[in-house]
PDB file of N, CA and C in Angstrom:
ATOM      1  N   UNK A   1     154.805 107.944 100.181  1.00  0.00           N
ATOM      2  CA  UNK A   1     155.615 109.110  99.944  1.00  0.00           C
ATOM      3  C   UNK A   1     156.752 109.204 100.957  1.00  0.00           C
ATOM      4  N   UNK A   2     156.572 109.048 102.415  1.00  0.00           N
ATOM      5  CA  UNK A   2     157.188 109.071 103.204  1.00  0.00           C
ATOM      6  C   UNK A   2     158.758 108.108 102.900  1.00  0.00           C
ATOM      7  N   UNK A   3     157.921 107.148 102.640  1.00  0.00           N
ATOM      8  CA  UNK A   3     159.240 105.728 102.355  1.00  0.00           C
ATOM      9  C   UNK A   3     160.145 106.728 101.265  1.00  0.00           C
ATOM     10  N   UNK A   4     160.050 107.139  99.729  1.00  0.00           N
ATOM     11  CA  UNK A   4     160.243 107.277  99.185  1.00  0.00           C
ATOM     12  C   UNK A   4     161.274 108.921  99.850  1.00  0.00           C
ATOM     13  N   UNK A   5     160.761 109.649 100.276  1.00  0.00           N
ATOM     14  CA  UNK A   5     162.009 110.492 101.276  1.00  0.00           C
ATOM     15  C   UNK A   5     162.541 109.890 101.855  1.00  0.00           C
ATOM     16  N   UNK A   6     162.686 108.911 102.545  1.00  0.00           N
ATOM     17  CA  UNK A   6     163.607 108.258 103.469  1.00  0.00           C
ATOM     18  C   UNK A   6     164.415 107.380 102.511  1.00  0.00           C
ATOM     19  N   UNK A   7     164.396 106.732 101.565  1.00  0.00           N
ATOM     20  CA  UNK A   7     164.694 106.050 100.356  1.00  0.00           C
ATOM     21  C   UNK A   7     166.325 107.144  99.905  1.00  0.00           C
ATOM     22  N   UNK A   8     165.700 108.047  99.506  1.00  0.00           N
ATOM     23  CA  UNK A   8     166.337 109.702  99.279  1.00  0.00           C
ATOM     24  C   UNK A   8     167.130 110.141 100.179  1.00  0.00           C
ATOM     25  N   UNK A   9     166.816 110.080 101.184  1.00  0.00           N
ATOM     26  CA  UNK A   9     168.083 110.444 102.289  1.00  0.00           C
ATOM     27  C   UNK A   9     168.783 109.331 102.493  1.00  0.00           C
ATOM     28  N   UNK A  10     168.587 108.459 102.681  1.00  0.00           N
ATOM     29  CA  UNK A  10     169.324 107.109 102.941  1.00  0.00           C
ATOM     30  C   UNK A  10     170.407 107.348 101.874  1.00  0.00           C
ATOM     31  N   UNK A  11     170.236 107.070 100.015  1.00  0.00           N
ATOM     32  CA  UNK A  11     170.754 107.603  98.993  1.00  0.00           C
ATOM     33  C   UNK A  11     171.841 108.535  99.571  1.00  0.00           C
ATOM     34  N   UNK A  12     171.396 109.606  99.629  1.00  0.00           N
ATOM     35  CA  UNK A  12     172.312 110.997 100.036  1.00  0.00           C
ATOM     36  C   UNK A  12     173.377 110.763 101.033  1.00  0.00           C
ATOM     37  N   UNK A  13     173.059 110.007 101.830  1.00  0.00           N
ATOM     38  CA  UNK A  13     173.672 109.502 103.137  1.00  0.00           C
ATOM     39  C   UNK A  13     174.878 108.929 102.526  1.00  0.00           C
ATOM     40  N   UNK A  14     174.562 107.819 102.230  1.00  0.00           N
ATOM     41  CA  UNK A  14     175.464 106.503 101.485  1.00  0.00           C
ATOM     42  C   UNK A  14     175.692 107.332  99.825  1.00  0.00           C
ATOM     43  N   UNK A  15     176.124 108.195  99.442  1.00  0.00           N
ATOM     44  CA  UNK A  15     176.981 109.115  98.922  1.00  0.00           C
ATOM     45  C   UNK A  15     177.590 109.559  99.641  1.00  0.00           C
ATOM     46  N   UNK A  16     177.488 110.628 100.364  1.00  0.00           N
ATOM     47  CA  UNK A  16     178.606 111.025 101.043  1.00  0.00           C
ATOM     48  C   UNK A  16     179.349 110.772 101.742  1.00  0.00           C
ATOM     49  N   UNK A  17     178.892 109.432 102.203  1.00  0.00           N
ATOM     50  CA  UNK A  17     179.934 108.280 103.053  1.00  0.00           C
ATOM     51  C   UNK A  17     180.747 107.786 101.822  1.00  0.00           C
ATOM     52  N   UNK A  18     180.439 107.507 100.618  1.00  0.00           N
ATOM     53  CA  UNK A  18     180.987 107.255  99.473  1.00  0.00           C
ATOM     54  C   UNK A  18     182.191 108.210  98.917  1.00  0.00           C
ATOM     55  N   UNK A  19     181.588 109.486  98.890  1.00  0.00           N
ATOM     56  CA  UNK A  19     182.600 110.472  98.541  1.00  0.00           C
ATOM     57  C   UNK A  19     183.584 110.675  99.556  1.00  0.00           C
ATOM     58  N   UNK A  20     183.396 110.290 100.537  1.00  0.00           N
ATOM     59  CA  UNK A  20     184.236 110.537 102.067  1.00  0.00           C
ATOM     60  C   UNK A  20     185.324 109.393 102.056  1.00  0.00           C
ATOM     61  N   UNK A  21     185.209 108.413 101.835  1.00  0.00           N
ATOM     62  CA  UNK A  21     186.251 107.278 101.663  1.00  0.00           C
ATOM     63  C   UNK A  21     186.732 107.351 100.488  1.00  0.00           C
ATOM     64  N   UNK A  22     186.626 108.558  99.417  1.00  0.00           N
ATOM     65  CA  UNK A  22     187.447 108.472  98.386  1.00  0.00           C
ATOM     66  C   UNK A  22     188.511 109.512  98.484  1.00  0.00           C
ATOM     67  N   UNK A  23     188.013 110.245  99.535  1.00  0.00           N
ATOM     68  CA  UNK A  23     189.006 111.273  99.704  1.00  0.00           C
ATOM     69  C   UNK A  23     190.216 110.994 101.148  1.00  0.00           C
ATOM     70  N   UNK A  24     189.848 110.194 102.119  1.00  0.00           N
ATOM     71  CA  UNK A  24     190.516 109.577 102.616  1.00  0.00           C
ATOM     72  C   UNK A  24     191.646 108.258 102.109  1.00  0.00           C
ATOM     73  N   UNK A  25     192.448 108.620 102.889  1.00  0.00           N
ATOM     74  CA  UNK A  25     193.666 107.514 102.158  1.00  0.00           C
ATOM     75  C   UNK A  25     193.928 106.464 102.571  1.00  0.00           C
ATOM     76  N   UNK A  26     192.969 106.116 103.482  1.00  0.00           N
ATOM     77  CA  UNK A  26     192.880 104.648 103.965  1.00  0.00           C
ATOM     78  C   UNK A  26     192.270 103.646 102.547  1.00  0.00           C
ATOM     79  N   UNK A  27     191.913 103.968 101.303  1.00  0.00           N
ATOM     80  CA  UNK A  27     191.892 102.883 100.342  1.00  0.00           C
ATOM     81  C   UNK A  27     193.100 103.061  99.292  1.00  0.00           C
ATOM     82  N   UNK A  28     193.922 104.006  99.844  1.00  0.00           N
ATOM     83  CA  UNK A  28     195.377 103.835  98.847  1.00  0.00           C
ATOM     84  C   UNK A  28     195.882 102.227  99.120  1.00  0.00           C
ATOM     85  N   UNK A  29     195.866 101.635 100.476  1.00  0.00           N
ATOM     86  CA  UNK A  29     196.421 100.595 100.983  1.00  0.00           C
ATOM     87  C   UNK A  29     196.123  99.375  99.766  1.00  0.00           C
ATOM     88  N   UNK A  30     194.550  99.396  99.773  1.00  0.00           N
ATOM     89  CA  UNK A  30     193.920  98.570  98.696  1.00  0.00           C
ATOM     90  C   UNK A  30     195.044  98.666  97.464  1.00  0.00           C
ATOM     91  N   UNK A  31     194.841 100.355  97.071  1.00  0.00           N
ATOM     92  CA  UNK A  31     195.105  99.811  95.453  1.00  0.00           C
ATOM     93  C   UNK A  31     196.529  99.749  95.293  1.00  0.00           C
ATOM     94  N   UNK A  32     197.509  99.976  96.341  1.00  0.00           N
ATOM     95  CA  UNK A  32     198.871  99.372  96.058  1.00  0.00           C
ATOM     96  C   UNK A  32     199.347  98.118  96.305  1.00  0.00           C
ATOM     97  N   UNK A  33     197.967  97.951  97.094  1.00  0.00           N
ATOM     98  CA  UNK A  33     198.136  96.041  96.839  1.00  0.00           C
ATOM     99  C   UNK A  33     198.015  95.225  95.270  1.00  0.00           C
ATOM    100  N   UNK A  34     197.142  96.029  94.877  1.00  0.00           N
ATOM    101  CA  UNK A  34     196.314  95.380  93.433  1.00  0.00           C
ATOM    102  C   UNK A  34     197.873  95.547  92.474  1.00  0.00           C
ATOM    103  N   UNK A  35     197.686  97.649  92.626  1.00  0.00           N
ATOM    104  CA  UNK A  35     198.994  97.137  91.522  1.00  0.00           C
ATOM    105  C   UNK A  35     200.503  96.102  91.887  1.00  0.00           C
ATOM    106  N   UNK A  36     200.534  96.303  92.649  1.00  0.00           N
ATOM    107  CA  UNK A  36     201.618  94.954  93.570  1.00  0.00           C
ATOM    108  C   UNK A  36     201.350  93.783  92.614  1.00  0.00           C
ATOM    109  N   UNK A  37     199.891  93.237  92.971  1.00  0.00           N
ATOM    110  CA  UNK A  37     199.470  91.704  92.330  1.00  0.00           C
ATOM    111  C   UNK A  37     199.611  91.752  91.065  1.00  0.00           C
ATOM    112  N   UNK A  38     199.096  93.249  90.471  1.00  0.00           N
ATOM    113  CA  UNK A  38     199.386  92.957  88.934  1.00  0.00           C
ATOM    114  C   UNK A  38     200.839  92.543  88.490  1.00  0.00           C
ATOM    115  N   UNK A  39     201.572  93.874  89.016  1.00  0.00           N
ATOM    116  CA  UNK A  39     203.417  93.331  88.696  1.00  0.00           C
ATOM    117  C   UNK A  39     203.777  91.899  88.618  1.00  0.00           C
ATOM    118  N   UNK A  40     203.117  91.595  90.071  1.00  0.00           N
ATOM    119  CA  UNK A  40     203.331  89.926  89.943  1.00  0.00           C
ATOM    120  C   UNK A  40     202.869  89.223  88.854  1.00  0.00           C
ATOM    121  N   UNK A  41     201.786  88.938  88.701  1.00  0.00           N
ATOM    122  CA  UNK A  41     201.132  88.774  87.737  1.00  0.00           C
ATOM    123  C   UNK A  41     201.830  88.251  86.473  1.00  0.00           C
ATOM    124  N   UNK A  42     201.966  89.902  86.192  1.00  0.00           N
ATOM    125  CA  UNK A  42     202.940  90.006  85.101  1.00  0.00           C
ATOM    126  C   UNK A  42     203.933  89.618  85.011  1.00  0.00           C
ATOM    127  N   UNK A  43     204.900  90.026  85.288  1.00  0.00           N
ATOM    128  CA  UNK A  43     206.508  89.094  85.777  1.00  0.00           C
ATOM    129  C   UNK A  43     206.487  87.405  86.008  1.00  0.00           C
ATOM    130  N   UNK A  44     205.780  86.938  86.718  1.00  0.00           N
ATOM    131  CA  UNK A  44     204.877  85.674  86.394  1.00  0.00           C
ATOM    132  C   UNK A  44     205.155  84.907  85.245  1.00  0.00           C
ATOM    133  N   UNK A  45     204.156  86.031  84.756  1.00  0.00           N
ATOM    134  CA  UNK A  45     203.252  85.525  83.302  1.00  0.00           C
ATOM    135  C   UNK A  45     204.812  85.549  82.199  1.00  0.00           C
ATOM    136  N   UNK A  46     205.445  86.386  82.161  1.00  0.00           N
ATOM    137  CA  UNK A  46     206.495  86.863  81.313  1.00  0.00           C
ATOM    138  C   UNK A  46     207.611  85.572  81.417  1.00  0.00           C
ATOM    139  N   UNK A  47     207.537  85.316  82.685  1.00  0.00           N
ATOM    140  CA  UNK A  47     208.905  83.972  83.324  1.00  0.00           C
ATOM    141  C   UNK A  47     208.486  83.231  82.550  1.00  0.00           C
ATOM    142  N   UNK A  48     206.994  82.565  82.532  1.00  0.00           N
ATOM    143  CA  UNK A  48     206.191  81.585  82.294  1.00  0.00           C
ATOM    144  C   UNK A  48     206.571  81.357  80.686  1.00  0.00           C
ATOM    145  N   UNK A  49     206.374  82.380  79.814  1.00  0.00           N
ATOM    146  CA  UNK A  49     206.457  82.208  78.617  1.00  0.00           C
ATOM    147  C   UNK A  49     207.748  82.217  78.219  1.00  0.00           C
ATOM    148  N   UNK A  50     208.480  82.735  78.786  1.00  0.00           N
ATOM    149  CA  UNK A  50     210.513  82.367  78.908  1.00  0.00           C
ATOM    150  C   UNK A  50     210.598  81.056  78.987  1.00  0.00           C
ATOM    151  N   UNK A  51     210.432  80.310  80.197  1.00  0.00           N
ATOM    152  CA  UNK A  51     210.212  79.166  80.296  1.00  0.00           C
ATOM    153  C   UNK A  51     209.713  77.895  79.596  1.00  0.00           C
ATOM    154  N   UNK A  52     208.353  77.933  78.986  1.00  0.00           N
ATOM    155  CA  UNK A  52     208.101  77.541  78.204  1.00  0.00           C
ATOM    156  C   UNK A  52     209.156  77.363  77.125  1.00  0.00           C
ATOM    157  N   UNK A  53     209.599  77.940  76.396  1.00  0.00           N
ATOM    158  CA  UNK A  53     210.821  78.569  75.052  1.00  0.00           C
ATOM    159  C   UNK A  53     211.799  78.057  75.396  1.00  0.00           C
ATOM    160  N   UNK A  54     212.344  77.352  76.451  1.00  0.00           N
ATOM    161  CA  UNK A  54     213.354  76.989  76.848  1.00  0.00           C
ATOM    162  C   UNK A  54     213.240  75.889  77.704  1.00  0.00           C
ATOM    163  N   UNK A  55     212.280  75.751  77.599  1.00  0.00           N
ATOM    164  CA  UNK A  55     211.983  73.933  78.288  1.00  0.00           C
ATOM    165  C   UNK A  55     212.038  72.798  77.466  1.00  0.00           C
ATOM    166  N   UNK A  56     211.685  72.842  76.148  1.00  0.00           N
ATOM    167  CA  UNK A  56     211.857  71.543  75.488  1.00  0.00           C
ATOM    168  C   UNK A  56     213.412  71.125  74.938  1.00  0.00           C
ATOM    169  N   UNK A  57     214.428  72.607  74.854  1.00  0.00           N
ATOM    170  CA  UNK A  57     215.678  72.124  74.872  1.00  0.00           C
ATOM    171  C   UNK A  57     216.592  71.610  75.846  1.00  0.00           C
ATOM    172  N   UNK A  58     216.009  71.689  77.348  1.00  0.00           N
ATOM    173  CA  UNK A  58     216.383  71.510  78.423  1.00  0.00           C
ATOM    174  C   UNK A  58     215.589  69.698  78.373  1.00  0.00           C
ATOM    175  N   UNK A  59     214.641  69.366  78.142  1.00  0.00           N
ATOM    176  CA  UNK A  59     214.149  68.067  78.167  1.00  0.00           C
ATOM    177  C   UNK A  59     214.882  67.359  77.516  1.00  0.00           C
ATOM    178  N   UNK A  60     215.428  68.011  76.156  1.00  0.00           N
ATOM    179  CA  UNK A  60     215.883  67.250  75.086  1.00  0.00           C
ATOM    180  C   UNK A  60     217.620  66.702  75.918  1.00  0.00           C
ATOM    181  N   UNK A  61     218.104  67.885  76.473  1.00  0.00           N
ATOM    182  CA  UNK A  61     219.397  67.327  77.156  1.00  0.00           C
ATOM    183  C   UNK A  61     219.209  66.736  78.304  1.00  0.00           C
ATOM    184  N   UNK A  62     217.896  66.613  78.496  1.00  0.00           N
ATOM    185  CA  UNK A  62     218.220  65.384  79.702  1.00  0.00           C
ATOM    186  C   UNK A  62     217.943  64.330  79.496  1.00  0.00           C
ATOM    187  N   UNK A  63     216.963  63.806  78.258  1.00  0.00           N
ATOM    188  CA  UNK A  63     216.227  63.231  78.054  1.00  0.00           C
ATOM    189  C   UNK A  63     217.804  61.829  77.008  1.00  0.00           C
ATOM    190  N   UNK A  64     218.748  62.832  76.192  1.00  0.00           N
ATOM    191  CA  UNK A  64     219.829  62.345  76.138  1.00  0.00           C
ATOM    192  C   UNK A  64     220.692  61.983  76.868  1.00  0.00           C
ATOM    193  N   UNK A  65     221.262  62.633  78.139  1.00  0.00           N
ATOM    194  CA  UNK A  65     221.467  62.343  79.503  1.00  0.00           C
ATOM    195  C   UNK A  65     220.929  60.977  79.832  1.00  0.00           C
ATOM    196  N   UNK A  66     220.431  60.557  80.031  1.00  0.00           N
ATOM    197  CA  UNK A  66     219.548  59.854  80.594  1.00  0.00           C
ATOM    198  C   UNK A  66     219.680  58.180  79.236  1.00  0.00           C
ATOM    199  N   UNK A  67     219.512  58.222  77.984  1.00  0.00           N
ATOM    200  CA  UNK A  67     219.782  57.752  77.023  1.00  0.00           C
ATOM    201  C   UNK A  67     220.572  57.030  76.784  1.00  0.00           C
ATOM    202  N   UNK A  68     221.873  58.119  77.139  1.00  0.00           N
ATOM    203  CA  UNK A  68     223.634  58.238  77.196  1.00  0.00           C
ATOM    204  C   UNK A  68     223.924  57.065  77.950  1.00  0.00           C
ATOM    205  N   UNK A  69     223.791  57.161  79.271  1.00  0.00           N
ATOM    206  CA  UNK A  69     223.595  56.628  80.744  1.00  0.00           C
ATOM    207  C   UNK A  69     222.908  55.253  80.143  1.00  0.00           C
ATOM    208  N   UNK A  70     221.825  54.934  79.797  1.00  0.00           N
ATOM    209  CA  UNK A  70     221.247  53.672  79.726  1.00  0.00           C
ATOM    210  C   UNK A  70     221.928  52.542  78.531  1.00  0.00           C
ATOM    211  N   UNK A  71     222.823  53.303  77.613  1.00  0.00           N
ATOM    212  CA  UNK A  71     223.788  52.780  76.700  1.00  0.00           C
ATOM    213  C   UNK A  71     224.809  52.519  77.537  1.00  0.00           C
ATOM    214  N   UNK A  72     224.942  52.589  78.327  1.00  0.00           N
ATOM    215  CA  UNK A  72     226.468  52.263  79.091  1.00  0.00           C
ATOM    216  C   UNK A  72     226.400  51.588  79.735  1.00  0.00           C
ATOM    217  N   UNK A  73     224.734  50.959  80.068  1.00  0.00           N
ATOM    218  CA  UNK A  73     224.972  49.904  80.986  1.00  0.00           C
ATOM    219  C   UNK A  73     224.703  48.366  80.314  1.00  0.00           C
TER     220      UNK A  73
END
């Protein structure tokens, strides 16, 4: 029984240390990092698929470039 109160306060304890760091603003730091990483992320991800869409016409002129150049010699 004893364990099982101490179990219970321990609980209670580690809540309100819980609720206490949510109301403090020392974990804002955290989550303007995260959304930070997401932006990145995203913007990233967005280049990435730009890129893609515009890479095989960029191969294609070099790839003639290059073609051009080997006919001339």
């Amino acid at each position: 029984m004893k364990f099982i109160v101490a179990l219970q306060t321990r609980m209670e304890a580690l809540k309100a240390q819980a609720l206490g760091c949510l109301k403090k603003q020392e974990g804002q730091n955290t989550i303007e990092y995260v959304l930070m990483l997401v932006v990145v992320v995203g913007v990233a991800g967005v280049a990435g698929v730009l890129i893609k869409n515009y890479m095989p016409e960029l191969f294609e002129q070099i790839k003639g470039k290059i073609t051009g150049k080997m006919g001339e010699m």
